[in-house]
C-alpha atoms as a PDB file:
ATOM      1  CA  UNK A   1     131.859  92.453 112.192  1.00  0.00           C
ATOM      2  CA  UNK A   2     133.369  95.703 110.321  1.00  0.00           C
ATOM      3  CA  UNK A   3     131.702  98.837 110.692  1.00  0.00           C
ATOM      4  CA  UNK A   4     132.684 101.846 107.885  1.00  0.00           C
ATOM      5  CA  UNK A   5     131.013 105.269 108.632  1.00  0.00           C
ATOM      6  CA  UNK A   6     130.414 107.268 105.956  1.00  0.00           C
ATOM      7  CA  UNK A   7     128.931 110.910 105.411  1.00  0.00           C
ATOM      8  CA  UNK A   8     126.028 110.057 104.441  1.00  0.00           C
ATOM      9  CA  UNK A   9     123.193 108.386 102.724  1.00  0.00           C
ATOM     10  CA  UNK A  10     124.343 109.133  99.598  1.00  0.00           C
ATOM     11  CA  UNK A  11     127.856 107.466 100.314  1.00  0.00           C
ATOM     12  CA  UNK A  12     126.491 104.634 101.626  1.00  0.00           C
ATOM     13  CA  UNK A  13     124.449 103.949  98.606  1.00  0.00           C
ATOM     14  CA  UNK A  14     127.901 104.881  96.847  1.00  0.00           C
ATOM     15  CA  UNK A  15     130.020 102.559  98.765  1.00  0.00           C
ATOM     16  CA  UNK A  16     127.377  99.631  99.107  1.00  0.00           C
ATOM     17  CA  UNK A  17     127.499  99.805  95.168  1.00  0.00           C
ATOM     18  CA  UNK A  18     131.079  99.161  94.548  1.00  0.00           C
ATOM     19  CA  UNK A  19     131.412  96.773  97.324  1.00  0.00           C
ATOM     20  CA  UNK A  20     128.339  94.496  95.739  1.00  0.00           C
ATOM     21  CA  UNK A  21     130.079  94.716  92.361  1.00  0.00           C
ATOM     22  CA  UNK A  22     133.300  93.164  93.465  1.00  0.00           C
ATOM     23  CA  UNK A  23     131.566  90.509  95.188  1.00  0.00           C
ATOM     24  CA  UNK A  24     129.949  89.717  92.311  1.00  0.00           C
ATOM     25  CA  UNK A  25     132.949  89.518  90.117  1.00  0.00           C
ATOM     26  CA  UNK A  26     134.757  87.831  92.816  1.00  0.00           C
ATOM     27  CA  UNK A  27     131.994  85.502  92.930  1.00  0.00           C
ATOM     28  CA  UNK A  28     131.581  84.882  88.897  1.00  0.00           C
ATOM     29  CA  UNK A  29     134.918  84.409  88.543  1.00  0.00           C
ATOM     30  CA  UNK A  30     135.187  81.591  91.227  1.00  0.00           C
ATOM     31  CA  UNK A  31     131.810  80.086  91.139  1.00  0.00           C
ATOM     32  CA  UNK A  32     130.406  81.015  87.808  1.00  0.00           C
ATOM     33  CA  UNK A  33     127.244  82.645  89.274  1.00  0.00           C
ATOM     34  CA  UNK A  34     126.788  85.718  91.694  1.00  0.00           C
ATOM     35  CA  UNK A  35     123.440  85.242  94.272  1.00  0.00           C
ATOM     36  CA  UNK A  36     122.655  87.878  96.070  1.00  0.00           C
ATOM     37  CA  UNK A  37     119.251  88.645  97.823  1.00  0.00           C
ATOM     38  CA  UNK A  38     118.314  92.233  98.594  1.00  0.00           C
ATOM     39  CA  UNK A  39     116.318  93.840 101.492  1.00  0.00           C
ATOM     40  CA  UNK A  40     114.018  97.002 100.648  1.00  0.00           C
ATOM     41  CA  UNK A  41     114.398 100.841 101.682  1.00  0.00           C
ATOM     42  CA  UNK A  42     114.872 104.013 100.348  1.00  0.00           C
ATOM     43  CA  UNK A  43     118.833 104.023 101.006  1.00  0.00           C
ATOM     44  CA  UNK A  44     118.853 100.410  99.201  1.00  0.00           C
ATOM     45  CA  UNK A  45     117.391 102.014  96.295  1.00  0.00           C
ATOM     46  CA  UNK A  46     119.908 104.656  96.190  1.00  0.00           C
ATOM     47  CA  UNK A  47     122.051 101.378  96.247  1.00  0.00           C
ATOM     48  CA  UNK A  48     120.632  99.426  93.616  1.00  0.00           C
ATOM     49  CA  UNK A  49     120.761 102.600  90.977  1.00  0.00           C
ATOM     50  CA  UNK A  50     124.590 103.043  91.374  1.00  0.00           C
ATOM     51  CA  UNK A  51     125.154  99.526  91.189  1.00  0.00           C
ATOM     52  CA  UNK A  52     123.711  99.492  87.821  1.00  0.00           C
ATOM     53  CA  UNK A  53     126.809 102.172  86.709  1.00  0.00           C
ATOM     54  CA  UNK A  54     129.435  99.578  88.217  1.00  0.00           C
ATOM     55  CA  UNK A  55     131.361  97.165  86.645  1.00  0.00           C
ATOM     56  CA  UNK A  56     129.089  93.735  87.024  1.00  0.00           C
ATOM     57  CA  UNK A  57     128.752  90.560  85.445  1.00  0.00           C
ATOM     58  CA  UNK A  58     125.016  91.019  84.847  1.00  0.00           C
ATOM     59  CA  UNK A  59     124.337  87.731  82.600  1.00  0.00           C
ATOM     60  CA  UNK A  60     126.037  85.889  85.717  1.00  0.00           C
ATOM     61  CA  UNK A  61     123.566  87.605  88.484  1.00  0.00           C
ATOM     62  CA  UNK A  62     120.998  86.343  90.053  1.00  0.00           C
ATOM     63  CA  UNK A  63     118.820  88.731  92.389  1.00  0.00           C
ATOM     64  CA  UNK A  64     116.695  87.309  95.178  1.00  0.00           C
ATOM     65  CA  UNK A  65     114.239  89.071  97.531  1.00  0.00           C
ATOM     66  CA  UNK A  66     114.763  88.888 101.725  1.00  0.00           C
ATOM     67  CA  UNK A  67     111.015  89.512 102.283  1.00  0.00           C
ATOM     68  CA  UNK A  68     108.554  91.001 100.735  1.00  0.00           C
ATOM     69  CA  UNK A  69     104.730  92.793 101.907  1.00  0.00           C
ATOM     70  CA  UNK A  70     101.797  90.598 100.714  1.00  0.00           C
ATOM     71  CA  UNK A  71     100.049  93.273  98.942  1.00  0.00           C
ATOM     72  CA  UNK A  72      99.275  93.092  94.538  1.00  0.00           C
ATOM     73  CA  UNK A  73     101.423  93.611  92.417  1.00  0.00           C
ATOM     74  CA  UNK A  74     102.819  96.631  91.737  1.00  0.00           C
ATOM     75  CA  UNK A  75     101.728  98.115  94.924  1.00  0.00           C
ATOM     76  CA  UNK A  76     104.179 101.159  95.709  1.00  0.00           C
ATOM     77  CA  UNK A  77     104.714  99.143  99.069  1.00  0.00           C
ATOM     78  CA  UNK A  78     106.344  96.185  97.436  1.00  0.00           C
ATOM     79  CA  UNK A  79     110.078  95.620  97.234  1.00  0.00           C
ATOM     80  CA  UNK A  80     109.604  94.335  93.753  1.00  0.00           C
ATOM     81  CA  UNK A  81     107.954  97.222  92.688  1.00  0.00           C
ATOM     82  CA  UNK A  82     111.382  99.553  93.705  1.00  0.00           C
ATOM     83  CA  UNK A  83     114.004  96.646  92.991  1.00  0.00           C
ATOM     84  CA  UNK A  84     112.269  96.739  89.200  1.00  0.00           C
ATOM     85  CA  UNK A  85     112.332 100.673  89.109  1.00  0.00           C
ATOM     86  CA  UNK A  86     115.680 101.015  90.373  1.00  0.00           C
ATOM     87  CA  UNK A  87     117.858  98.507  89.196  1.00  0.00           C
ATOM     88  CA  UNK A  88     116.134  96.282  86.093  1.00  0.00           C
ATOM     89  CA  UNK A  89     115.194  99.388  84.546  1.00  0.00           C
ATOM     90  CA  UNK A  90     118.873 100.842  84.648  1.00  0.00           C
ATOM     91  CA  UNK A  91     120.793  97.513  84.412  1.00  0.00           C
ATOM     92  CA  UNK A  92     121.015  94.742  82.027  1.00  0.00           C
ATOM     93  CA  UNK A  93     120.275  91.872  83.957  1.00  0.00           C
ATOM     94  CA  UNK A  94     118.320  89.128  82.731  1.00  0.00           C
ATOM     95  CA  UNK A  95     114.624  89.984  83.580  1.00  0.00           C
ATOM     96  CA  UNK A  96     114.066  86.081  84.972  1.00  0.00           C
ATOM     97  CA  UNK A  97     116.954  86.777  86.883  1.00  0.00           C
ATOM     98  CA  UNK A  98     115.012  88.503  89.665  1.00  0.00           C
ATOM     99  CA  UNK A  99     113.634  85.994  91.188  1.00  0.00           C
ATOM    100  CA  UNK A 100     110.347  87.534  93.118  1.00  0.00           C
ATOM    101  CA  UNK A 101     108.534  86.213  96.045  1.00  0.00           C
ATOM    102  CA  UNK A 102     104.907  85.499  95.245  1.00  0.00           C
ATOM    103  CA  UNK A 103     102.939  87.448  97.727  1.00  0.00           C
ATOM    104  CA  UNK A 104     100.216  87.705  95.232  1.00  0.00           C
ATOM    105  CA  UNK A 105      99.602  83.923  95.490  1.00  0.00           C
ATOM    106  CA  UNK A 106      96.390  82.706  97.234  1.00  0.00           C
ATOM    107  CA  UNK A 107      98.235  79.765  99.361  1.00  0.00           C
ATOM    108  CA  UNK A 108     101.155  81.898 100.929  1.00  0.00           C
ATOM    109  CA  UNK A 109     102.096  78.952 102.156  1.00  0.00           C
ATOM    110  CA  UNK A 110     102.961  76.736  99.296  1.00  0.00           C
ATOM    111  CA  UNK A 111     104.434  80.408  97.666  1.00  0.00           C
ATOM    112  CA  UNK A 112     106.872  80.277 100.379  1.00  0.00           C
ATOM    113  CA  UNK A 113     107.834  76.811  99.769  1.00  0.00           C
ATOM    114  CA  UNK A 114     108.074  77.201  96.078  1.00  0.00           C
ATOM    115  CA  UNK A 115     110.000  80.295  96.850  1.00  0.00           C
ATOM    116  CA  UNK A 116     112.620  78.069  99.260  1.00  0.00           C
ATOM    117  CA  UNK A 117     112.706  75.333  95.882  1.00  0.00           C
ATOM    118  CA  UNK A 118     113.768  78.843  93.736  1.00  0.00           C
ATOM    119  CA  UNK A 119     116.520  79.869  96.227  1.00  0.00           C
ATOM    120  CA  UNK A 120     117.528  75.737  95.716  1.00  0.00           C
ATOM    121  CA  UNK A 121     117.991  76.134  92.292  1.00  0.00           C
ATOM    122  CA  UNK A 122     120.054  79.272  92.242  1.00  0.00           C
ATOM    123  CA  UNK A 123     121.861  78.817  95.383  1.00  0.00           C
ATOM    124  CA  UNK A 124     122.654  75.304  95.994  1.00  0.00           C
ATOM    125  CA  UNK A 125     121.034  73.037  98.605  1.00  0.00           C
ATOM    126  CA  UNK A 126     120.998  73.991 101.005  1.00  0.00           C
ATOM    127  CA  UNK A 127     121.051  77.099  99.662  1.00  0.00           C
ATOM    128  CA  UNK A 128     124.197  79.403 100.419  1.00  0.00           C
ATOM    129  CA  UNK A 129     123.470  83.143  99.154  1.00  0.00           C
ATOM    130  CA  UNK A 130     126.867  84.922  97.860  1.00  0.00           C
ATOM    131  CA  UNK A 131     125.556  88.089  99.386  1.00  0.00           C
ATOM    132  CA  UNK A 132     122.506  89.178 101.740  1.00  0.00           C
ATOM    133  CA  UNK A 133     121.633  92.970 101.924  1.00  0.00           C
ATOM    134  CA  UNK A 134     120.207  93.648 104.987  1.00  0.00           C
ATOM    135  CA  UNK A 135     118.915  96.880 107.142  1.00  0.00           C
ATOM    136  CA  UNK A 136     118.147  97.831 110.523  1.00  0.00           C
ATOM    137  CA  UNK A 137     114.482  99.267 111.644  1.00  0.00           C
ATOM    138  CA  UNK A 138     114.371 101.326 114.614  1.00  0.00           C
ATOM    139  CA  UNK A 139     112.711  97.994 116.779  1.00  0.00           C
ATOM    140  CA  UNK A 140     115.518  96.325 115.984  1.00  0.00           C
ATOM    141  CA  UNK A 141     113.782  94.024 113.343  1.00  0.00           C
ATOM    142  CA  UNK A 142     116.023  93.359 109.948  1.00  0.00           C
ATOM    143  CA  UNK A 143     113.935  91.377 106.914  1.00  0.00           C
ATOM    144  CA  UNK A 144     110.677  90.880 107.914  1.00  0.00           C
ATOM    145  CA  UNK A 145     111.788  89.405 111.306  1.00  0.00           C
ATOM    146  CA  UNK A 146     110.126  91.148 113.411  1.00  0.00           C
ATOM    147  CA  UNK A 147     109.973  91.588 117.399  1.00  0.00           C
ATOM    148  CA  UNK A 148     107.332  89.606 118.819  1.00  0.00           C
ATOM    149  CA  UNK A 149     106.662  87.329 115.663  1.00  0.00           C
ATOM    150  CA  UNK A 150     106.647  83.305 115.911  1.00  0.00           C
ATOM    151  CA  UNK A 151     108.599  83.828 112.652  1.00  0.00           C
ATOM    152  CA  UNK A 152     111.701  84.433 114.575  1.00  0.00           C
ATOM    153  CA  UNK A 153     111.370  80.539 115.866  1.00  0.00           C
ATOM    154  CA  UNK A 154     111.700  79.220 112.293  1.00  0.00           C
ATOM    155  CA  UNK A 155     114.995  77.135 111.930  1.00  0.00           C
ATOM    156  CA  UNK A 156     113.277  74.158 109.251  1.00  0.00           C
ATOM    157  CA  UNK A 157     112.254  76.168 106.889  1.00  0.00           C
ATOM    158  CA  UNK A 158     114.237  78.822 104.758  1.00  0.00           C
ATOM    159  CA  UNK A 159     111.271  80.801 103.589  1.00  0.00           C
ATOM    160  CA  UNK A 160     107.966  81.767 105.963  1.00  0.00           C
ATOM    161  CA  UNK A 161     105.513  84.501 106.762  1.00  0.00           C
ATOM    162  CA  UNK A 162     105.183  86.811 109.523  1.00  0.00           C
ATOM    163  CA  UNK A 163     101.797  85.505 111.527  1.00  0.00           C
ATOM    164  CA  UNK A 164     100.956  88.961 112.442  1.00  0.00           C
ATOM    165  CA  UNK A 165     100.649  91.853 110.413  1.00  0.00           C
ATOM    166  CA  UNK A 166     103.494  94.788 110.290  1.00  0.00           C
ATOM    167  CA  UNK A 167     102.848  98.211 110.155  1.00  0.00           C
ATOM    168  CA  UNK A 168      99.432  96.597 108.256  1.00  0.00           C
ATOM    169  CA  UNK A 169     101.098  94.157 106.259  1.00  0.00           C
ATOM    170  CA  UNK A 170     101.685  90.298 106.414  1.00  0.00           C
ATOM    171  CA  UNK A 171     105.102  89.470 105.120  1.00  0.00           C
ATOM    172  CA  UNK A 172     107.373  86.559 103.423  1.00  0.00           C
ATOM    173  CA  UNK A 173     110.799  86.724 104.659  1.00  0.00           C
ATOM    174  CA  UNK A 174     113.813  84.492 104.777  1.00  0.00           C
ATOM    175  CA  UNK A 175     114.733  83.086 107.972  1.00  0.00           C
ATOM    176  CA  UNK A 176     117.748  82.846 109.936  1.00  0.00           C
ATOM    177  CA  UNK A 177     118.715  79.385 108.948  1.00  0.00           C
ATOM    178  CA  UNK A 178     118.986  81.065 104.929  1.00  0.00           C
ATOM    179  CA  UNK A 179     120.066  84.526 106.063  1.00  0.00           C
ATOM    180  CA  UNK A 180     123.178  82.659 108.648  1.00  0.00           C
ATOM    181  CA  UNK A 181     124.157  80.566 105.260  1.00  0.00           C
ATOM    182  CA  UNK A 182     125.186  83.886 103.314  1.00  0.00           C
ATOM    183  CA  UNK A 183     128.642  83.662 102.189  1.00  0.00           C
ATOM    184  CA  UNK A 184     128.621  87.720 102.975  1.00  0.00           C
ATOM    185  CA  UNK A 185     126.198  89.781 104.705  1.00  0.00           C
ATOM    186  CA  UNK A 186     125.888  93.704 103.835  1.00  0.00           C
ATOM    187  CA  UNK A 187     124.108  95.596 106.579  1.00  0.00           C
ATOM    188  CA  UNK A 188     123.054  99.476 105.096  1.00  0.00           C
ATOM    189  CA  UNK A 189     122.505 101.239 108.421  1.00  0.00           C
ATOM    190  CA  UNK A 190     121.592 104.935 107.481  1.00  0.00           C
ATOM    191  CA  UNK A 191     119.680 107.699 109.692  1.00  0.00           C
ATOM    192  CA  UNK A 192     119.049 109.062 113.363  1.00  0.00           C
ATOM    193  CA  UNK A 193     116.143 106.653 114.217  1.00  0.00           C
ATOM    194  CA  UNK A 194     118.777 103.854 113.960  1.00  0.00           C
ATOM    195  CA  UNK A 195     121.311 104.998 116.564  1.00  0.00           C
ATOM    196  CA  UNK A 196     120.224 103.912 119.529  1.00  0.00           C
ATOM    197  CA  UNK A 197     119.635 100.177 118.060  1.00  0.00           C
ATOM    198  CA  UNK A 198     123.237 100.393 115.651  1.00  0.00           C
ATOM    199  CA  UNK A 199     125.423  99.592 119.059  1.00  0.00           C
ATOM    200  CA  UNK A 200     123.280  96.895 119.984  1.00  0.00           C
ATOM    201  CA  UNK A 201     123.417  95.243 116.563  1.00  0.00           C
ATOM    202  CA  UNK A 202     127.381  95.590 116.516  1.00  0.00           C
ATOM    203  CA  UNK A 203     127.028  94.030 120.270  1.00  0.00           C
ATOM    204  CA  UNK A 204     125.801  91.244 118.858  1.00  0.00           C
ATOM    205  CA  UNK A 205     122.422  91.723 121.210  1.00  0.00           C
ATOM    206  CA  UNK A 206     120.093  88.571 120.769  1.00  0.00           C
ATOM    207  CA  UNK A 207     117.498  90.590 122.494  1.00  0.00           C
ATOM    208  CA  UNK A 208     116.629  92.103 118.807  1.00  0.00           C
ATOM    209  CA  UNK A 209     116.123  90.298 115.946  1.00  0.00           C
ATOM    210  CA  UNK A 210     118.859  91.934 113.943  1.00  0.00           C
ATOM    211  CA  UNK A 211     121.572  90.882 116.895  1.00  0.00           C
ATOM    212  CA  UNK A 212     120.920  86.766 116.210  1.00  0.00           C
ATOM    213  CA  UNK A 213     122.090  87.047 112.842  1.00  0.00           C
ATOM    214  CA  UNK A 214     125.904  85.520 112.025  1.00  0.00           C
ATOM    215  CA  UNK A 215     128.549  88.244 112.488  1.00  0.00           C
ATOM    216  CA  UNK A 216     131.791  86.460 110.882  1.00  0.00           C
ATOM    217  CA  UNK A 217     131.849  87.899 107.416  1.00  0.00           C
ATOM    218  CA  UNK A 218     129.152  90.603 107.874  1.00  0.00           C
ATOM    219  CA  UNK A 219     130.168  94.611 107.174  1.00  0.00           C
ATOM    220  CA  UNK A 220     128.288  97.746 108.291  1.00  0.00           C
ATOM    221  CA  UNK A 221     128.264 100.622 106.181  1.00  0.00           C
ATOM    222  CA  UNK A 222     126.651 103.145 108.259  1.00  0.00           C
ATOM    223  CA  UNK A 223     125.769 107.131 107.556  1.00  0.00           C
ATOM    224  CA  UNK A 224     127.028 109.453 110.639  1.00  0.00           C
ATOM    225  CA  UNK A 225     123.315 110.118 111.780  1.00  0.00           C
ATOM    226  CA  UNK A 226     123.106 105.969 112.665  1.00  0.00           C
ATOM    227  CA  UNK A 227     126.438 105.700 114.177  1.00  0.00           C
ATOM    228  CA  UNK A 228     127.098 106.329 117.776  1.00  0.00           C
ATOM    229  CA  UNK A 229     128.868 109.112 118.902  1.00  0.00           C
ATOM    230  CA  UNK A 230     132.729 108.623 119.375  1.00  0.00           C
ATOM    231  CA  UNK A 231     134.245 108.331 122.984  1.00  0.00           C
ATOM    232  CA  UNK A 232     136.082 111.562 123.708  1.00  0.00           C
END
């Protein structure tokens, strides 16, 4: 796994940007198509609006949600809600090119199968995502796959639901089986509440959920607050 420390949130969001955007054009121009599924956050945000000022082949893109908060549409605590604001409203990618999880749905369950059927379609099948965005939370969860969860047990299914509610919310997520399938995996680790789980996420710690995903073509970019101090 690489790790690149940057100043800040702001450079993160920066670098994250540019690194997407060649992905995608390296994946366009090999494939045809450019998958890439994003997590949610303020820093990923930041992220998503300076990728729409880079250079990408947005007719060719196809954005897919890690996990999303069952809550209406439109809440202010849905992904979609900020993915919308701050990249389809700054970008000109193909509106039925996001690809949203449907929380609102009364059977969650068939929503998350229809939703593993969507990720089929765009990403092969098995599905194999060009790109998954990922971040760190301060337990040590990353998607919605949370400490504690039977959720974190799912290898037959790509798409599931937390059984418990977090932080008040139930959640859709992918699972490690789709998340492990990514041809790249961007983790955006940005500030001080992540430091003292950062180490154990480059150590590869299965004790957290973030430590059992793949490491072999995964990159860090992490903001000096999240990164451990240097040895002197």
């Amino acid at each position: 796994m690489e790790i690149e420390v940057l100043a800040d949130a702001d450079a993160v969001a920066r670098k994250a940007a540019g690194f997407i955007a060649a992905q995608a054009r390296s994946a366009v121009a090999a494939r045809g198509r450019f998958v890439m599924a994003v997590s949610g956050g303020h820093t990923p945000w930041q992220m998503l609006r300076a990728l729409a000022a880079e250079d990408v082949p947005w007719k060719d893109v196809h954005v897919a949600q890690v996990d999303e908060r069952v809550a209406p549409a439109g809440d202010p605590e849905r992904n979609l809600t900020h993915l919308r604001q701050s990249l389809l409203e700054h970008a000109p990618l193909p509106v039925e090119q996001i690809h949203a999880m449907a929380v609102e749905s009364p059977d969650l369950e068939a929503a998350a199968a229809q939703y593993a059927r969507v990720l089929e379609q765009i990403a092969g099948s098995p599905p194999a995502i060009d790109l998954t965005h990922l971040g760190l939370g301060p337990d040590g969860h990353t998607a919605s796959l949370v400490p504690g969860d039977p959720v974190l047990d799912v290898t037959d299914r790509d798409v599931a639901l937390t059984v418990t509610a977090y932080q008040g919310r139930r959640r859709m997520t992918l699972t490690y089986p789709a998340i492990n399938r990514s041809r790249r995996i961007l983790w955006v680790v940005t500030g001080s509440e992540k430091v003292t789980m950062l180490p154990r996420l480059l150590a590869g710690d299965r004790t957290i959920p973030a430590g059992r995903v793949r490491q072999d073509q995964a990159i860090v970019l992490a903001d000096r607050a999240a990164a451990p101090p240097r040895p002197t």
